[in-house]
PDB file of N, CA and C in Angstrom:
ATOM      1  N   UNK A   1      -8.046-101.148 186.584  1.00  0.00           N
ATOM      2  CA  UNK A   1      -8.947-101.998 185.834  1.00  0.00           C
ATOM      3  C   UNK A   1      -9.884-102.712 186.801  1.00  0.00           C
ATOM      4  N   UNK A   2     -11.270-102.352 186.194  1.00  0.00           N
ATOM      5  CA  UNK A   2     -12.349-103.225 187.343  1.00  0.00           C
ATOM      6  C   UNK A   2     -11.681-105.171 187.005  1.00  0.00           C
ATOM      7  N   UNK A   3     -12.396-105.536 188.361  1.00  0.00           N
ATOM      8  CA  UNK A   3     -11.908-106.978 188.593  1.00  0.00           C
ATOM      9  C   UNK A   3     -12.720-107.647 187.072  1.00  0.00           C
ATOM     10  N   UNK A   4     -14.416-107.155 187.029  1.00  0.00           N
ATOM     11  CA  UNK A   4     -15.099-107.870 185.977  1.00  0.00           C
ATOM     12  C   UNK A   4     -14.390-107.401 184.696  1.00  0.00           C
ATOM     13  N   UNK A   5     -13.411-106.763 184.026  1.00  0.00           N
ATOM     14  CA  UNK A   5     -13.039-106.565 183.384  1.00  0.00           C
ATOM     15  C   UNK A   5     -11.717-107.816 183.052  1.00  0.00           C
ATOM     16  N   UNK A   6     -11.614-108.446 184.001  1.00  0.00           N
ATOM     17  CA  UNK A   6     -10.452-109.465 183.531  1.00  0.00           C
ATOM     18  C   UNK A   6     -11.024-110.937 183.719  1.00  0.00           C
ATOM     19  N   UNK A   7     -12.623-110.894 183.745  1.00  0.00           N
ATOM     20  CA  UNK A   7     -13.883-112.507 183.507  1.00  0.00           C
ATOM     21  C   UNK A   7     -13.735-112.436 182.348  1.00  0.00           C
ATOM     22  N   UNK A   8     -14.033-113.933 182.587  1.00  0.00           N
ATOM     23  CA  UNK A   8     -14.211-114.725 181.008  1.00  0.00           C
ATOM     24  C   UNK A   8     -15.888-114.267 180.393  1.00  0.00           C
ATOM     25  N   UNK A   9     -15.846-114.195 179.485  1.00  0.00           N
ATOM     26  CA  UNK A   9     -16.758-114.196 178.666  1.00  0.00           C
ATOM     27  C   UNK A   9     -17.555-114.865 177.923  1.00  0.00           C
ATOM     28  N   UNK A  10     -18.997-115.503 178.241  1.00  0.00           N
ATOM     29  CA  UNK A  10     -19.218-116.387 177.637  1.00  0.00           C
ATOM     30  C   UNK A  10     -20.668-116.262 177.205  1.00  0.00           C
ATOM     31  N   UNK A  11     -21.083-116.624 175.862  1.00  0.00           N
ATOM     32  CA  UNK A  11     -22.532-116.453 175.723  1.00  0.00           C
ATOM     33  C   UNK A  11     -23.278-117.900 175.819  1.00  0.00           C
ATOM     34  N   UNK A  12     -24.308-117.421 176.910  1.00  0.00           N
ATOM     35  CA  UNK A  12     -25.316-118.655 177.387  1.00  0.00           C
ATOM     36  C   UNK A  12     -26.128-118.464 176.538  1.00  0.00           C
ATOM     37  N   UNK A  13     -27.042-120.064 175.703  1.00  0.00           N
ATOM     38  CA  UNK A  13     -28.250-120.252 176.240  1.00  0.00           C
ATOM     39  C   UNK A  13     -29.055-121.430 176.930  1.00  0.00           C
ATOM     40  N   UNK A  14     -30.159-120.204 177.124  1.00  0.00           N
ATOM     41  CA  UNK A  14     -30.992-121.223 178.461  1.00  0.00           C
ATOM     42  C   UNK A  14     -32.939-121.271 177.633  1.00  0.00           C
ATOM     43  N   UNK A  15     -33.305-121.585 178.151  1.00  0.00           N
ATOM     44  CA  UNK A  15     -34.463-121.785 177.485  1.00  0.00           C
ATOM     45  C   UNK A  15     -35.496-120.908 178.309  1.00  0.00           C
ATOM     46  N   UNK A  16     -36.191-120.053 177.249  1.00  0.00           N
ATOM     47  CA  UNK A  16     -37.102-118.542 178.338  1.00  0.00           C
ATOM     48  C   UNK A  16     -37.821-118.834 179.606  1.00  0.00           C
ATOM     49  N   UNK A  17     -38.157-120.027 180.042  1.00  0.00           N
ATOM     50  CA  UNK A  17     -38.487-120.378 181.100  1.00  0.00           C
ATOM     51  C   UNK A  17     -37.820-120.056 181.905  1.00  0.00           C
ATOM     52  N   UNK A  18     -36.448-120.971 182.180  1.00  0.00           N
ATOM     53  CA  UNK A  18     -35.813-120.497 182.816  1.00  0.00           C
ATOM     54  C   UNK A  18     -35.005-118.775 182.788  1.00  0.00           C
ATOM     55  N   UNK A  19     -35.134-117.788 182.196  1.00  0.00           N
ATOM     56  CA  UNK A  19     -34.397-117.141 181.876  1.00  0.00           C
ATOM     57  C   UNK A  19     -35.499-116.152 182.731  1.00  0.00           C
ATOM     58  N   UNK A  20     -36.471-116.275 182.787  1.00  0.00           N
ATOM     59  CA  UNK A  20     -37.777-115.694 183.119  1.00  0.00           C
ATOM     60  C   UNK A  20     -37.725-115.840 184.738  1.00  0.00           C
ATOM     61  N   UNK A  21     -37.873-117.244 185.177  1.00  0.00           N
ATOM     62  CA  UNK A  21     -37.198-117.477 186.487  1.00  0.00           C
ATOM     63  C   UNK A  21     -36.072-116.929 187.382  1.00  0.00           C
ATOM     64  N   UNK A  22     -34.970-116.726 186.435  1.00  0.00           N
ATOM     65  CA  UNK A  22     -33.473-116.227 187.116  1.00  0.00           C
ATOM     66  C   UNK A  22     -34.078-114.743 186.605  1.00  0.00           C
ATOM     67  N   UNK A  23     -34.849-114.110 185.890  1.00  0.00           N
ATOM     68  CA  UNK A  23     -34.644-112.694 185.917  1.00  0.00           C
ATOM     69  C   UNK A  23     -35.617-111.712 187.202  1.00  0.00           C
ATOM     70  N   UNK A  24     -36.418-113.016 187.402  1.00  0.00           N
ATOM     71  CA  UNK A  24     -37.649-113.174 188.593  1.00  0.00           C
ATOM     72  C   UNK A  24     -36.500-113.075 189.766  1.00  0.00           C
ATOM     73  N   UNK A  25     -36.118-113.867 190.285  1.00  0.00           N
ATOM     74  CA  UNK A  25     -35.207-114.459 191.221  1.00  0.00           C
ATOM     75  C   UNK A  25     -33.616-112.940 191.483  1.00  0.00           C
ATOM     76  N   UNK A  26     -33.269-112.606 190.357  1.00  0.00           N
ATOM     77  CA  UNK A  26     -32.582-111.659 190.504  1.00  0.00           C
ATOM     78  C   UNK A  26     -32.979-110.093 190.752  1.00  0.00           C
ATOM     79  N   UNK A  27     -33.893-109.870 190.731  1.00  0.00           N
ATOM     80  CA  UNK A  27     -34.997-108.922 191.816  1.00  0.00           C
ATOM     81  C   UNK A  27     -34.167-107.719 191.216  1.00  0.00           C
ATOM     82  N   UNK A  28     -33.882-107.138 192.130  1.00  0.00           N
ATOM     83  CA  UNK A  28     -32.764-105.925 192.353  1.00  0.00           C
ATOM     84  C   UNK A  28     -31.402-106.012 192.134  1.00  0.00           C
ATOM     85  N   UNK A  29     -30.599-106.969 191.844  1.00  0.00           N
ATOM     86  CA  UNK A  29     -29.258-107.033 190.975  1.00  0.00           C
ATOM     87  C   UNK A  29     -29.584-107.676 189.677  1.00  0.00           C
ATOM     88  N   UNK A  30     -28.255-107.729 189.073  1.00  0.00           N
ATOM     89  CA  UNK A  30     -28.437-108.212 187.727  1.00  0.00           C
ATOM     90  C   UNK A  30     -28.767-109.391 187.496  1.00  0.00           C
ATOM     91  N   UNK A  31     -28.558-110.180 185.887  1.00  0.00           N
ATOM     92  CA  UNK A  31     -29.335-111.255 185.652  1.00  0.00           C
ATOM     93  C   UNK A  31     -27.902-112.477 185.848  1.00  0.00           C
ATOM     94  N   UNK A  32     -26.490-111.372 185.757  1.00  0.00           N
ATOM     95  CA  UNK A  32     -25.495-111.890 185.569  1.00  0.00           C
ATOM     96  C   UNK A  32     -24.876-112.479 186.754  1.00  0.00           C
ATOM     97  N   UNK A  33     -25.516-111.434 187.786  1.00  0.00           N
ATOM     98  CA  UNK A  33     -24.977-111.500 189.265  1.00  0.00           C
ATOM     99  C   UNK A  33     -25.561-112.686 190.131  1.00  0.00           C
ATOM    100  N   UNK A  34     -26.792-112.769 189.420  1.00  0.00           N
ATOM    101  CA  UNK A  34     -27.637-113.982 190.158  1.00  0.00           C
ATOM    102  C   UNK A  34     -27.152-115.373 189.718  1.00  0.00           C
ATOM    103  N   UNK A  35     -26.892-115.627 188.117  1.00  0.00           N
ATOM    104  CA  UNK A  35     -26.341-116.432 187.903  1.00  0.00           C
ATOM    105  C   UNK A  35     -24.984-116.696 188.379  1.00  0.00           C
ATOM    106  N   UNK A  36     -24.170-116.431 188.490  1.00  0.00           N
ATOM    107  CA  UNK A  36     -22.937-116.092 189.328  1.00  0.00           C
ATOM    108  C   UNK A  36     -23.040-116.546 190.701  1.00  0.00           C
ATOM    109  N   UNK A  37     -24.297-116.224 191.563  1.00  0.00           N
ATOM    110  CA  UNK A  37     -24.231-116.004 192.745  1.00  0.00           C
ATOM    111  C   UNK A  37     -25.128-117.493 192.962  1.00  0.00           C
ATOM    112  N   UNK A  38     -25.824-118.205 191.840  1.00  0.00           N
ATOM    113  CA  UNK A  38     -26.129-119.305 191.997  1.00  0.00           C
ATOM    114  C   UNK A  38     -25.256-121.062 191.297  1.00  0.00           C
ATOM    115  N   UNK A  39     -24.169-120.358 190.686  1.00  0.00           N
ATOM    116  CA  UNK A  39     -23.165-121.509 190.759  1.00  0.00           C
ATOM    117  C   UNK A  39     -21.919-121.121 191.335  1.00  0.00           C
ATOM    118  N   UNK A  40     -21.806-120.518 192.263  1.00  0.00           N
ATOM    119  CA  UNK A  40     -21.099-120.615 193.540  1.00  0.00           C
ATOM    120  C   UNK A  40     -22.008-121.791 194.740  1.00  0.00           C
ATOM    121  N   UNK A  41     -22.977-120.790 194.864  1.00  0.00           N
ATOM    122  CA  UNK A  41     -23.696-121.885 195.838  1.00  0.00           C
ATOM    123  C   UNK A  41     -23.448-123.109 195.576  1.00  0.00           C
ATOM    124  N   UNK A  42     -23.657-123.729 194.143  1.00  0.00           N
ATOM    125  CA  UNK A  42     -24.097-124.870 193.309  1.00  0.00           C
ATOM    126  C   UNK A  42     -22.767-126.006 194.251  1.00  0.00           C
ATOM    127  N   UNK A  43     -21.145-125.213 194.244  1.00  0.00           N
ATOM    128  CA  UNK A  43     -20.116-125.996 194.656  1.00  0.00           C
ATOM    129  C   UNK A  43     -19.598-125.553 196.292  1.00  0.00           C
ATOM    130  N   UNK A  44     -20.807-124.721 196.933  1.00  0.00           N
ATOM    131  CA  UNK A  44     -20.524-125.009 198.245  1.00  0.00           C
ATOM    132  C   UNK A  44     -21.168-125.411 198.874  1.00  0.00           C
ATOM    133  N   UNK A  45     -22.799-126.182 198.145  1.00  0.00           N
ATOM    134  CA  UNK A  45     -23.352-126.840 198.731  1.00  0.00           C
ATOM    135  C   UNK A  45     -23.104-127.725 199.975  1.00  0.00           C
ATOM    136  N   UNK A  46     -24.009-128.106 200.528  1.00  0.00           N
ATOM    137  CA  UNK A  46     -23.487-129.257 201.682  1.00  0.00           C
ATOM    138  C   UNK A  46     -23.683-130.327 201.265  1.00  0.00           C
ATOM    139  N   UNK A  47     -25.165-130.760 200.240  1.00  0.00           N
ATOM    140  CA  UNK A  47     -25.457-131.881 199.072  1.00  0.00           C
ATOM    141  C   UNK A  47     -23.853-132.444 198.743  1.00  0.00           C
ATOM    142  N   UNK A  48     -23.185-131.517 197.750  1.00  0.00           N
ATOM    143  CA  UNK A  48     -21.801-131.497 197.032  1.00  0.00           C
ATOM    144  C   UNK A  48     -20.829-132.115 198.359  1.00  0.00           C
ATOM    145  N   UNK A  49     -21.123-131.251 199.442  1.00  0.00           N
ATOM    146  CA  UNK A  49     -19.774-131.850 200.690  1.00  0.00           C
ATOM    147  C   UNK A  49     -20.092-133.218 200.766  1.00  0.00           C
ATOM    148  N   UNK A  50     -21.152-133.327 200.718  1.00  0.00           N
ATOM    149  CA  UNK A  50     -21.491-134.791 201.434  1.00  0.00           C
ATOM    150  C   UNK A  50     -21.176-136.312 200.382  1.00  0.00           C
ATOM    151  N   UNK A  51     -21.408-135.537 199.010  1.00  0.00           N
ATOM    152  CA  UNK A  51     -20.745-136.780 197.672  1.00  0.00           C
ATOM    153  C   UNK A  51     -19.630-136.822 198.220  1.00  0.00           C
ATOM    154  N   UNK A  52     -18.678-136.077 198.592  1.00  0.00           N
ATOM    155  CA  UNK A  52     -17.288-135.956 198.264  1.00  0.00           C
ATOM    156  C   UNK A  52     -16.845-136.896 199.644  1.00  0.00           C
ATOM    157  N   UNK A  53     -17.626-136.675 200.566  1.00  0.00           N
ATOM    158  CA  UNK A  53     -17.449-136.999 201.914  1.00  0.00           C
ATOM    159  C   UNK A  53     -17.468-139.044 201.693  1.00  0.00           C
ATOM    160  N   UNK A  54     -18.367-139.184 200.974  1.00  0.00           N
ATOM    161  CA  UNK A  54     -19.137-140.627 200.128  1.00  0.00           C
ATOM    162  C   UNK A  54     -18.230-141.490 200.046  1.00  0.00           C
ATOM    163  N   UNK A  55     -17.391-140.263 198.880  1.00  0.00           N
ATOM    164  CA  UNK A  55     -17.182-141.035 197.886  1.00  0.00           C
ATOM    165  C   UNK A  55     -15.355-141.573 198.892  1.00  0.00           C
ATOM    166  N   UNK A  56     -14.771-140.355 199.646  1.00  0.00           N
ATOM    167  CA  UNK A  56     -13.639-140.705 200.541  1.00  0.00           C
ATOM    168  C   UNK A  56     -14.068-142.399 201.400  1.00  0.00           C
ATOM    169  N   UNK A  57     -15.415-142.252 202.045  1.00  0.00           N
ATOM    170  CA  UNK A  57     -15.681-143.399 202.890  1.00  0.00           C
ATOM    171  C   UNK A  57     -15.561-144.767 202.109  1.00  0.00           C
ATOM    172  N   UNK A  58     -15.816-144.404 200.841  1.00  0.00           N
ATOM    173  CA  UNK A  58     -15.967-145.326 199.745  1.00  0.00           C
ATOM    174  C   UNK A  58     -14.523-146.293 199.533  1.00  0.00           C
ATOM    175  N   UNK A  59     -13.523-145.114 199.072  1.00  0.00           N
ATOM    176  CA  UNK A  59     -11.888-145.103 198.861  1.00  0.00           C
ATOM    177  C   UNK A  59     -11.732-146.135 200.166  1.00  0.00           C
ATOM    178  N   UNK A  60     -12.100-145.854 202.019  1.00  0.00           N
ATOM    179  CA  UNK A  60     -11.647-146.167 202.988  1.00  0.00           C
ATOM    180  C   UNK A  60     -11.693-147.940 203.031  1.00  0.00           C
ATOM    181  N   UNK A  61     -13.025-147.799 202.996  1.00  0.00           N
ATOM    182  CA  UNK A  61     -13.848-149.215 202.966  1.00  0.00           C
ATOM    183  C   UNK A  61     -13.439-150.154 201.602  1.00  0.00           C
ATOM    184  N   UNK A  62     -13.231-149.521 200.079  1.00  0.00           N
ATOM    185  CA  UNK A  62     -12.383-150.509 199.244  1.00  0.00           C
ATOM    186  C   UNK A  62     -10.371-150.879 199.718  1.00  0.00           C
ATOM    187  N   UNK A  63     -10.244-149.823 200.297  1.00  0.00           N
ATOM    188  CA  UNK A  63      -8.898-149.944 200.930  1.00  0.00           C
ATOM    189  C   UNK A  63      -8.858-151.486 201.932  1.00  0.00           C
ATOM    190  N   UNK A  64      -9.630-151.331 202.839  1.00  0.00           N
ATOM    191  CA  UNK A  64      -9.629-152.055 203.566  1.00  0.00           C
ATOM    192  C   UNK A  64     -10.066-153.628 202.905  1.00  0.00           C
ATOM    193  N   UNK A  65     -10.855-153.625 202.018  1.00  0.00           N
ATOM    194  CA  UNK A  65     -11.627-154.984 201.911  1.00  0.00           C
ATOM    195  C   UNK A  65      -9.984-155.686 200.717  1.00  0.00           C
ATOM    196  N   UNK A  66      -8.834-154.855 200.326  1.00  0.00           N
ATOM    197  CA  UNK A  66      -8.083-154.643 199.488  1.00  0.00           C
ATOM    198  C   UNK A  66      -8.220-154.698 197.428  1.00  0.00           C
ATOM    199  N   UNK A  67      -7.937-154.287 196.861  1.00  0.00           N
ATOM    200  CA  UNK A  67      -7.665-154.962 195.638  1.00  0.00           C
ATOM    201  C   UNK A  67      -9.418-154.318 195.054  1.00  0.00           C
ATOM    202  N   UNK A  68     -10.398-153.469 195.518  1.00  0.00           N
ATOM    203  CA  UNK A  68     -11.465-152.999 194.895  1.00  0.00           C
ATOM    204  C   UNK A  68     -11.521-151.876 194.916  1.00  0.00           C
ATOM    205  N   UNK A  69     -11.863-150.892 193.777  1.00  0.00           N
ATOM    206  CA  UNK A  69     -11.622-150.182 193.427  1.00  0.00           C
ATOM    207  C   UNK A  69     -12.961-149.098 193.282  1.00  0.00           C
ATOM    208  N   UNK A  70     -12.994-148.187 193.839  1.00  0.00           N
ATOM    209  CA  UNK A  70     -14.568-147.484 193.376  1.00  0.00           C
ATOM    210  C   UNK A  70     -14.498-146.774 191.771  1.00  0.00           C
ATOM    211  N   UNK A  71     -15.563-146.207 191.682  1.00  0.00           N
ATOM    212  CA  UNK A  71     -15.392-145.838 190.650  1.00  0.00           C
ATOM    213  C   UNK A  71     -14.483-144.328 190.374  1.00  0.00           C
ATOM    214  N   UNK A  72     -13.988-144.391 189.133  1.00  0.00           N
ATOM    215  CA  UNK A  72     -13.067-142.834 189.066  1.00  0.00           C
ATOM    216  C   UNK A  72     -13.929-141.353 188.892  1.00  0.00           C
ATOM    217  N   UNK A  73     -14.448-140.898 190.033  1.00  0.00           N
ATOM    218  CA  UNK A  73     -15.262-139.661 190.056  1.00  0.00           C
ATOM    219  C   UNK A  73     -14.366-138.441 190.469  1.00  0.00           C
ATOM    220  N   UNK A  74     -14.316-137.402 189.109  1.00  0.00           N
ATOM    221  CA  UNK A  74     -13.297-136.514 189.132  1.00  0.00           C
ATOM    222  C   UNK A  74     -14.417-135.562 190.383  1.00  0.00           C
ATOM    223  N   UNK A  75     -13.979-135.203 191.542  1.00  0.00           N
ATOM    224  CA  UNK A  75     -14.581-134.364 192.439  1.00  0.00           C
ATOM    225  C   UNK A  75     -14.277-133.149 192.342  1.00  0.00           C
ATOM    226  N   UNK A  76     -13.827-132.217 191.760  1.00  0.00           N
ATOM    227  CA  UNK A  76     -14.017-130.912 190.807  1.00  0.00           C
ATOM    228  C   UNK A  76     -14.631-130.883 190.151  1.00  0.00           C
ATOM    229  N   UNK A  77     -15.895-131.742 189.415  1.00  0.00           N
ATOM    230  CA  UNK A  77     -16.808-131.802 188.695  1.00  0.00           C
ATOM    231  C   UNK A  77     -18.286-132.166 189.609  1.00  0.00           C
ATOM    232  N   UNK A  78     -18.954-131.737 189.351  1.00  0.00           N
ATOM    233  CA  UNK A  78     -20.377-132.063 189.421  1.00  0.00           C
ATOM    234  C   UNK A  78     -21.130-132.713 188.428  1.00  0.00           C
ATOM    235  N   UNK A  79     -20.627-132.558 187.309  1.00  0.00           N
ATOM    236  CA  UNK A  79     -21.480-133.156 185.924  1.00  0.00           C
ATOM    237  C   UNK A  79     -20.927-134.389 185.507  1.00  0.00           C
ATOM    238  N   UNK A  80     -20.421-135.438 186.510  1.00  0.00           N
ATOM    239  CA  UNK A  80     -20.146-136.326 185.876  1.00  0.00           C
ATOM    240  C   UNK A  80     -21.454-137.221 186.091  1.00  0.00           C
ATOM    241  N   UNK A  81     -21.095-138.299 185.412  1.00  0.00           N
ATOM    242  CA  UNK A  81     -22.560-139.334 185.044  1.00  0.00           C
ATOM    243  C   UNK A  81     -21.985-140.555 185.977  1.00  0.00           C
ATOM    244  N   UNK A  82     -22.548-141.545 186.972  1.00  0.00           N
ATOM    245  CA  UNK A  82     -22.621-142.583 187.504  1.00  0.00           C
ATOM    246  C   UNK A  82     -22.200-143.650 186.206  1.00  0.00           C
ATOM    247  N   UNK A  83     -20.871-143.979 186.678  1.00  0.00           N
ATOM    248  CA  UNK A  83     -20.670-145.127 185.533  1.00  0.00           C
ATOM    249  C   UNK A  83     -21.684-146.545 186.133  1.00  0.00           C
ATOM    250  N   UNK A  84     -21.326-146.997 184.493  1.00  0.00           N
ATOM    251  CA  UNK A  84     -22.072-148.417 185.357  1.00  0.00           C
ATOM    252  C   UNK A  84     -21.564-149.134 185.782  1.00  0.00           C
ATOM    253  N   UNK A  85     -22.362-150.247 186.402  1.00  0.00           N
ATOM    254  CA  UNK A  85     -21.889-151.080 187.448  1.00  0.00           C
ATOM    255  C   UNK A  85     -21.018-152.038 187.310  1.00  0.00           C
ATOM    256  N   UNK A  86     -19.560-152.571 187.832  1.00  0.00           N
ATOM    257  CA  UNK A  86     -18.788-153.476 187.485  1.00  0.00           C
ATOM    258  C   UNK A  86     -18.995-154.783 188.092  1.00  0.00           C
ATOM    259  N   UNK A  87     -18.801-155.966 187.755  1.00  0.00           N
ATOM    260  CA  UNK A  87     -18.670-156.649 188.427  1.00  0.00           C
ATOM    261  C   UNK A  87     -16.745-156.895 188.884  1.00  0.00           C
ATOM    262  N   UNK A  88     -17.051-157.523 189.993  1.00  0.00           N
ATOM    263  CA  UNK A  88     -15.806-157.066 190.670  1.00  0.00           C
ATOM    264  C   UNK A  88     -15.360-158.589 190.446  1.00  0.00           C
TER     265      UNK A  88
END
């Protein structure tokens, strides 16, 4: 059994602009492969290393000052939203 035979399956949509773009952008492979091959990048960014890197210095520095807390940012996600601001 091919490997793509045991992916999930999912139907996108995107709006023809973009769809026009990624079919531009995917040249000579597929439309599927490019998308694929652009949310991989998306989580090995260095942008992405560097939140994560942040948000640890963040953890270090409330550790130390004791008893403050940063905010709860699940870092397996990218799509979370900046909560708002607490007062401490």
């Amino acid at each position: 059994m091919a490997k793509q035979d045991t992916w999930a399956r999912i139907t996108l949509r995107i709006p023809p602009e973009l769809h026009k773009k990624l079919t531009k952008a995917a040249a000579e492979k597929s439309l599927n492969a490019e998308i694929i091959s652009r949310l991989e990048e998306s989580f090995n960014s260095k942008d992405y290393s560097k939140i994560i890197e942040l948000i640890d210095a963040i953890q270090i520095v409330a550790d130390q000052l004791g008893g403050i807390e940063p905010p709860n940012i699940d870092t397996k996600s990218q799509s979370n939203r900046i909560p708002s601001k607490k007062k401490y």
